[in-house]
Protein backbone atom coordinates (compact mmCIF):
# COMPACT_ATOMS: atom_id res chain seq x y z
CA UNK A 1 60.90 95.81 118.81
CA UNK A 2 61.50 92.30 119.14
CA UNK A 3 62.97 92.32 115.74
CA UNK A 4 65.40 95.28 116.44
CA UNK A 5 66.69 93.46 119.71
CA UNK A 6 67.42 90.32 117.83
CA UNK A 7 69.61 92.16 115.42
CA UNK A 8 71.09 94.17 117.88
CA UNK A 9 71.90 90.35 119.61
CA UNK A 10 73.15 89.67 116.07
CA UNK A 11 75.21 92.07 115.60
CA UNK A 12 76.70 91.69 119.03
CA UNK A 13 77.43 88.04 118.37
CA UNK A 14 79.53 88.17 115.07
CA UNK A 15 81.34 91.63 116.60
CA UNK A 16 82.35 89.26 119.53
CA UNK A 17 83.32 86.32 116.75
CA UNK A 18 85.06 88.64 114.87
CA UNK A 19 87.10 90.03 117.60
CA UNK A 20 87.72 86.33 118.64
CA UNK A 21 90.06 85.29 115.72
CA UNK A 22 92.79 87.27 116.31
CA UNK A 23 93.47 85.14 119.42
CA UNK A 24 94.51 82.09 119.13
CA UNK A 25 96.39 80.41 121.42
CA UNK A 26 98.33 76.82 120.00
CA UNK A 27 98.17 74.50 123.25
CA UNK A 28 101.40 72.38 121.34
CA UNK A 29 104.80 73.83 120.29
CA UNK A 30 104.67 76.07 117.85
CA UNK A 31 108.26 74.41 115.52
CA UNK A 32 105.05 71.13 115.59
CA UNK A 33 106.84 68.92 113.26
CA UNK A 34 109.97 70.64 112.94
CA UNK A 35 110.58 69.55 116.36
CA UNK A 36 112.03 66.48 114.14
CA UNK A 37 111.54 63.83 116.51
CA UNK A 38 112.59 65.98 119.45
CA UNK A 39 116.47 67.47 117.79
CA UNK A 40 114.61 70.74 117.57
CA UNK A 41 116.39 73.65 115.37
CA UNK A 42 119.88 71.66 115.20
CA UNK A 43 117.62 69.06 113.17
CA UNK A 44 117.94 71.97 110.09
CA UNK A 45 120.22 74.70 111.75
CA UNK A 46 124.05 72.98 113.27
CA UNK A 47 125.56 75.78 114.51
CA UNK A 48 129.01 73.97 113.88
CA UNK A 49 130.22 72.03 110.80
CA UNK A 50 127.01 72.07 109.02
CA UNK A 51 125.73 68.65 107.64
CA UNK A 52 128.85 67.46 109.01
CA UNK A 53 128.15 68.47 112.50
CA UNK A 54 125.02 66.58 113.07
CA UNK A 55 125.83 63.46 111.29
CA UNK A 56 123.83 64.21 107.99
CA UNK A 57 126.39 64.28 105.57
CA UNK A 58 126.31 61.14 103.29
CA UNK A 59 128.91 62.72 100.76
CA UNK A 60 131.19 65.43 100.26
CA UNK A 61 130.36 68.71 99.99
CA UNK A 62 132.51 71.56 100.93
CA UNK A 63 129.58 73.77 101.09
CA UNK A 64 127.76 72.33 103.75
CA UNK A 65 126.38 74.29 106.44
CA UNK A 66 127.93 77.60 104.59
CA UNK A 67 124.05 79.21 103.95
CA UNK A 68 122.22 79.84 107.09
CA UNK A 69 124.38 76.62 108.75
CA UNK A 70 121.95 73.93 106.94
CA UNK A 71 122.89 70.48 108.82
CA UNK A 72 121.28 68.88 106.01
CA UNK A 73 123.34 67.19 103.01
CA UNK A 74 122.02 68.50 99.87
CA UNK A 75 124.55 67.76 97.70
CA UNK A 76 122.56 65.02 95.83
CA UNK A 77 120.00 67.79 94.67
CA UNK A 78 122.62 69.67 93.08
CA UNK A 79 121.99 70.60 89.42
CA UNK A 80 119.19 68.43 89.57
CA UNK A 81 116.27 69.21 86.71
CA UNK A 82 112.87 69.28 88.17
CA UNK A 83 109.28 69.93 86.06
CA UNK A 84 106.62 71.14 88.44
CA UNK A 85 102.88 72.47 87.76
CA UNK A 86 101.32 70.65 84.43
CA UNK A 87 102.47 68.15 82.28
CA UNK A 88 105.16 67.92 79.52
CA UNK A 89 104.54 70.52 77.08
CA UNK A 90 101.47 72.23 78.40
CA UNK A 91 102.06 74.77 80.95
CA UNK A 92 105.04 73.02 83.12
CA UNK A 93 108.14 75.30 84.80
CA UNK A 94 111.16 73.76 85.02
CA UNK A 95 113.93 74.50 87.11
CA UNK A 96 117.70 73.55 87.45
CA UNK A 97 118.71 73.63 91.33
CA UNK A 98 121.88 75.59 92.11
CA UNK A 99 124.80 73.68 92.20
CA UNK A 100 126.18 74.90 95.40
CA UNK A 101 125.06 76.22 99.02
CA UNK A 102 126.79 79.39 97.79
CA UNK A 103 124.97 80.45 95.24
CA UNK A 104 123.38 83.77 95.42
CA UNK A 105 119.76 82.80 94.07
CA UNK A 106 116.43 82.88 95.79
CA UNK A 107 115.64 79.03 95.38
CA UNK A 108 118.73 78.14 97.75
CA UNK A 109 117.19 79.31 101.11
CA UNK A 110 113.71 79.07 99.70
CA UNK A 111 113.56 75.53 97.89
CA UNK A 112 116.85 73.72 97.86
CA UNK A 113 116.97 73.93 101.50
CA UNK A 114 113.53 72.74 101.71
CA UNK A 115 114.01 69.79 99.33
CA UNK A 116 116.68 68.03 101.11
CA UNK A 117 114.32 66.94 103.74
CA UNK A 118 111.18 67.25 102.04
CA UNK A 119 112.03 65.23 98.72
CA UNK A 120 112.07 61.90 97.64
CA UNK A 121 113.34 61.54 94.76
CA UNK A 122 116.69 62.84 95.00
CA UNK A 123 116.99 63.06 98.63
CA UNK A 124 116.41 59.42 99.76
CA UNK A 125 117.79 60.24 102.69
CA UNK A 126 115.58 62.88 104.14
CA UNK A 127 114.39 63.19 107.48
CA UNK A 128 110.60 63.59 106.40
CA UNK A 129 109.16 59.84 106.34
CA UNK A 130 106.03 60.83 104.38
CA UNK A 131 103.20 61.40 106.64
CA UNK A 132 101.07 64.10 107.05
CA UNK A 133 101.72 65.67 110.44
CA UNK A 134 98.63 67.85 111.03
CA UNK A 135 95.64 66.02 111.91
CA UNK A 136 93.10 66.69 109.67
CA UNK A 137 89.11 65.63 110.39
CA UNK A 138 89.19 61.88 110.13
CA UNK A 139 86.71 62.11 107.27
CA UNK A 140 89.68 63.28 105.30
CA UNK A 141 92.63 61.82 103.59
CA UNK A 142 92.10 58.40 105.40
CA UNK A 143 92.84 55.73 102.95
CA UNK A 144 96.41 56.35 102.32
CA UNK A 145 99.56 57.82 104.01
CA UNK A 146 99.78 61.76 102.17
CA UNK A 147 103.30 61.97 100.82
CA UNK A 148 105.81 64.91 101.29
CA UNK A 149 105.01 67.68 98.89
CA UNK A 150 107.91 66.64 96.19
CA UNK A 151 107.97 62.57 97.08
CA UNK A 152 107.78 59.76 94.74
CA UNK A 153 104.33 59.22 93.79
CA UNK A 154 103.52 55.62 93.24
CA UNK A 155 104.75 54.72 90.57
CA UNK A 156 105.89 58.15 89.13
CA UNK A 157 109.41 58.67 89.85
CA UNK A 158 111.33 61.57 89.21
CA UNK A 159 108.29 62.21 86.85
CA UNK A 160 105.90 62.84 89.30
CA UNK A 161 106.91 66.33 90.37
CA UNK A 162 104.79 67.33 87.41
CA UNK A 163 101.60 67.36 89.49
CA UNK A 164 103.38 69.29 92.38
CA UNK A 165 103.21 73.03 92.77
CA UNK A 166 104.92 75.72 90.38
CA UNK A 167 108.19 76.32 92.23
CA UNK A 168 111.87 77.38 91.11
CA UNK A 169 113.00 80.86 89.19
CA UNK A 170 110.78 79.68 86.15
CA UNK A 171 107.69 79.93 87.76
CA UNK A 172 106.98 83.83 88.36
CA UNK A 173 103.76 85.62 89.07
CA UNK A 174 102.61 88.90 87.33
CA UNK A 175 100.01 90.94 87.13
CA UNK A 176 96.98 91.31 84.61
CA UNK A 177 95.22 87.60 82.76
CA UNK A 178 93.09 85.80 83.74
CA UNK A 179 94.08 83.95 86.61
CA UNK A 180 96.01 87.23 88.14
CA UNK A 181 95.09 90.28 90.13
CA UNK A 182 94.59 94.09 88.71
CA UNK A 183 97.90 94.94 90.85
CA UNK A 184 101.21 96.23 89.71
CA UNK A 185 104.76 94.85 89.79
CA UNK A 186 107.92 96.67 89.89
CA UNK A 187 111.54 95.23 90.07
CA UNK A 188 109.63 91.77 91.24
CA UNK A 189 107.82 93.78 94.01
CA UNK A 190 103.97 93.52 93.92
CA UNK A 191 101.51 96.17 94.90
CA UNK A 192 98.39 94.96 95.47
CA UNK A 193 97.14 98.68 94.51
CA UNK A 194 94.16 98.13 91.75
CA UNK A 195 90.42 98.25 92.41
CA UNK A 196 89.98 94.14 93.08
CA UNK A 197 93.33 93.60 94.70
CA UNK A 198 93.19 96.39 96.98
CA UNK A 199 89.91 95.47 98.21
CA UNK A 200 91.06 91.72 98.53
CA UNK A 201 93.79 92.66 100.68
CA UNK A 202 91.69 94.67 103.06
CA UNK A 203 89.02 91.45 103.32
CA UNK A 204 92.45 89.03 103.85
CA UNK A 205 95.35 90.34 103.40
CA UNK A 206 98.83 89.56 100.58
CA UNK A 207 101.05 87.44 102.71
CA UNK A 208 102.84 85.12 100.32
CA UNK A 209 104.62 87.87 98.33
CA UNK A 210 107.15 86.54 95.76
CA UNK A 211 110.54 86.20 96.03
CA UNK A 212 112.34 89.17 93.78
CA UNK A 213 114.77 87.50 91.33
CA UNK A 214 117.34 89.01 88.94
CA UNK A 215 117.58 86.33 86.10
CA UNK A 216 121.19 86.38 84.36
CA UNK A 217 122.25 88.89 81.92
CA UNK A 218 122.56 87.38 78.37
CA UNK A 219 126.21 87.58 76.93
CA UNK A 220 126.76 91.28 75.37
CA UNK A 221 122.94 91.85 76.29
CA UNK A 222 121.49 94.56 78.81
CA UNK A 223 120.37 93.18 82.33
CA UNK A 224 116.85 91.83 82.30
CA UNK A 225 114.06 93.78 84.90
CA UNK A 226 113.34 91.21 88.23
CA UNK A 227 111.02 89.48 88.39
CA UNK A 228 108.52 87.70 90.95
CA UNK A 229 109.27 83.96 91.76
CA UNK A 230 107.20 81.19 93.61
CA UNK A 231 109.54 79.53 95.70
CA UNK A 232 109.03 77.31 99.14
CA UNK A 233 108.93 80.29 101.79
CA UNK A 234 106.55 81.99 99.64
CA UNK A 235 104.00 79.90 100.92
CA UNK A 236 105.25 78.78 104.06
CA UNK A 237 106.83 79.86 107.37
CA UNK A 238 108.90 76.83 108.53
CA UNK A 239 109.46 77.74 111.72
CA UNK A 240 105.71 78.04 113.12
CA UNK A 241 103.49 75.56 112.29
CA UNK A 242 100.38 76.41 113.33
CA UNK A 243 100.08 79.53 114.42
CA UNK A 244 100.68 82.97 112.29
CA UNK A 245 101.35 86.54 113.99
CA UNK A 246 99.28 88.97 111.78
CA UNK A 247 99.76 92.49 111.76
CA UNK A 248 97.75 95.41 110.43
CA UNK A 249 99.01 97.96 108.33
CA UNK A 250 98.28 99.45 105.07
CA UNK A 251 99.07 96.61 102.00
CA UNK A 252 99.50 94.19 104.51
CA UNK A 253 95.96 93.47 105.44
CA UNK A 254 92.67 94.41 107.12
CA UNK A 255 92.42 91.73 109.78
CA UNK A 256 92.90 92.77 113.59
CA UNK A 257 96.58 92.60 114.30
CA UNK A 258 96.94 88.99 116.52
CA UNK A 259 97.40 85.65 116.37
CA UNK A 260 95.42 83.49 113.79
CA UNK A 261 95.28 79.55 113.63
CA UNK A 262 96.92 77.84 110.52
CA UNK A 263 97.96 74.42 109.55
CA UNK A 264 100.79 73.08 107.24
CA UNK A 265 103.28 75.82 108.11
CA UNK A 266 101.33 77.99 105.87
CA UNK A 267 102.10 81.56 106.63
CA UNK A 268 98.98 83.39 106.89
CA UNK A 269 95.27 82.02 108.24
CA UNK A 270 94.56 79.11 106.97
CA UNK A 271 92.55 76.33 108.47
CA UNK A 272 90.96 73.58 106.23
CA UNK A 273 89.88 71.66 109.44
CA UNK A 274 87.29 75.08 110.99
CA UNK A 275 84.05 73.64 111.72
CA UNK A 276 82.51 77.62 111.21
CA UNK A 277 79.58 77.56 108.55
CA UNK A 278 80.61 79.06 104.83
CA UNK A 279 84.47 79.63 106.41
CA UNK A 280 86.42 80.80 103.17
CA UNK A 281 89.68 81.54 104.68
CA UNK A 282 91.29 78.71 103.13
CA UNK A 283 90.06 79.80 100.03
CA UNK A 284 91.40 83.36 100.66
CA UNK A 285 94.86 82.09 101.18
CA UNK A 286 95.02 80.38 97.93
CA UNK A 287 93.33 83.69 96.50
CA UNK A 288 96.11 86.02 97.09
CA UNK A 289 97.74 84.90 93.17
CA UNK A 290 94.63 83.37 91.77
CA UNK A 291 92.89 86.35 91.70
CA UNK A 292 90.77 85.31 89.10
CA UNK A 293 88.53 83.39 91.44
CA UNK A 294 88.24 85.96 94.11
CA UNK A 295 84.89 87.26 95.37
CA UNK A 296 86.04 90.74 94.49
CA UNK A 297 87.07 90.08 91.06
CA UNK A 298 83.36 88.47 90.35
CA UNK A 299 81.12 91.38 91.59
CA UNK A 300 81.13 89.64 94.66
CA UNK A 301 81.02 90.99 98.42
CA UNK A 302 81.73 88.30 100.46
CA UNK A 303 84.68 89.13 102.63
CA UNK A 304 86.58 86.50 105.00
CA UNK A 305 84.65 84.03 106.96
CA UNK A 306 86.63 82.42 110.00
């Protein structure tokens, strides 16, 4: 008896933990560090004269401001060469930014854009001064200052976007490998339909779906099927920092529909710092393309832990 009421107790408890993640409720702004120092959306966004309109533009470009009014000068990352995701030769993605705010690819809004405050290489100029904003446990990352995702790293240059993220229209994600789920992909859509990857997305959910691209058609050639590109936004949500609004539905995912805590602009759960026992939601996030480290692709049954 005494046994069955401690279940029961149990059973109670992680129902009631369950039911507590969906919400969260961030006690700071939600733009956190894209509050830039206080200048808010007109920081990225100037409503009037782009670049030029909030005294960002360090050189001429006729095209500032004319995607999504960017009030950030970009002009020095244009048809700039970047390597990301390996080294030379072995496994590396590289990608030529457009050479204009009116081009009609995917990495404008979704990396160029990003880049001209988040990079220092090319962008000297940026707004981000290469500190992490997030406070992580002070057991972590305390020795040096954590640089901007595409920074110079000490003594690397240019060179050291190689140990950065796959990003640009190089770096696309299929299905089938290894490292990928059993899902399917159609004009650069994916369905996370097959055995593993269904199950996955019911246990976390497929938030960072790739950007669909239509690379160029070759001269006198037939135009080539979309594909699915990594980009910034695939990733992350710049406009709320740590919070994410999840909602159920079918492919989207099986968590209660609510608000979840996340860190780093990352747009889905995600919380390195949760003091829970066995929490594998930061594993989950990174999950969603690596599916060959999932629990469900390993015969495992371990769902998501908050």
């Amino acid at each position: 008896m005494k046994r069955n009421c401690l279940i029961a107790v149990m059973l109670l408890a992680t129902a009631g933990f369950a039911a507590a993640q969906n919400t969260f409720s961030p006690s700071t702004d939600v733009l956190g560090a894209h509050l830039n120092y206080g200048r808010g959306c007109a920081a990225c966004h100037a409503p009037h004269n782009g670049a030029y309109g909030n005294g960002a533009a360090k050189t001429t470009d006729l095209t500032a401001g004319q995607s999504i009014l960017w009030g950030q000068d970009v002009a020095s990352l244009y048809g700039q060469t970047i390597t990301t995701g390996g080294v030379t030769g072995r496994g590396n993605y590289s990608e030529t930014l457009p050479g204009s705010m009116t081009a009609t690819t995917p990495d404008v809004n979704g990396l160029l854009t990003c880049l001209s405050c988040h990079d220092g290489n090319y962008a000297t100029g940026a707004m981000m001064q290469n500190q992490v904003y997030e406070q992580l446990p002070k057991t972590y990352g305390t020795f040096n200052k954590i640089p901007t995702l595409l920074g110079v790293a000490p003594g690397g240059g240019a060179a050291s976007y190689l140990q950065d993220h796959p990003v640009g229209l190089n770096a696309k994600v299929s299905c089938g490998g290894q490292y990928n789920w059993d899902c399917t992909e159609t004009n650069g859509v994916i369905a996370m339909n097959g055995n593993n990857s269904s199950r996955f997305v019911l246990n976390y959910g497929f938030f960072t779906q790739p950007t669909a691209y239509q690379p160029p058609t070759p001269t006198g050639g037939t135009a080539p099927a979309m594909v699915a590109v990594v980009v910034c936004t695939t990733c992350h949500n710049q406009h709320l920092m740590n919070v994410v609004k999840v909602t159920n539905g079918a492919g989207v995912t099986g968590l209660n529909s609510g608000y979840y805590a996340t860190m780093f602009f990352i747009n889905a759960p995600y919380n390195p710092a949760s003091t829970t026992a066995f929490s594998n939601e930061t594993a989950q996030f990174c999950r969603q393309c690596h599916g060959g480290e999932a629990n469900e692709s390993n015969n495992g049954t371990a769902t998501t832990t908050f």
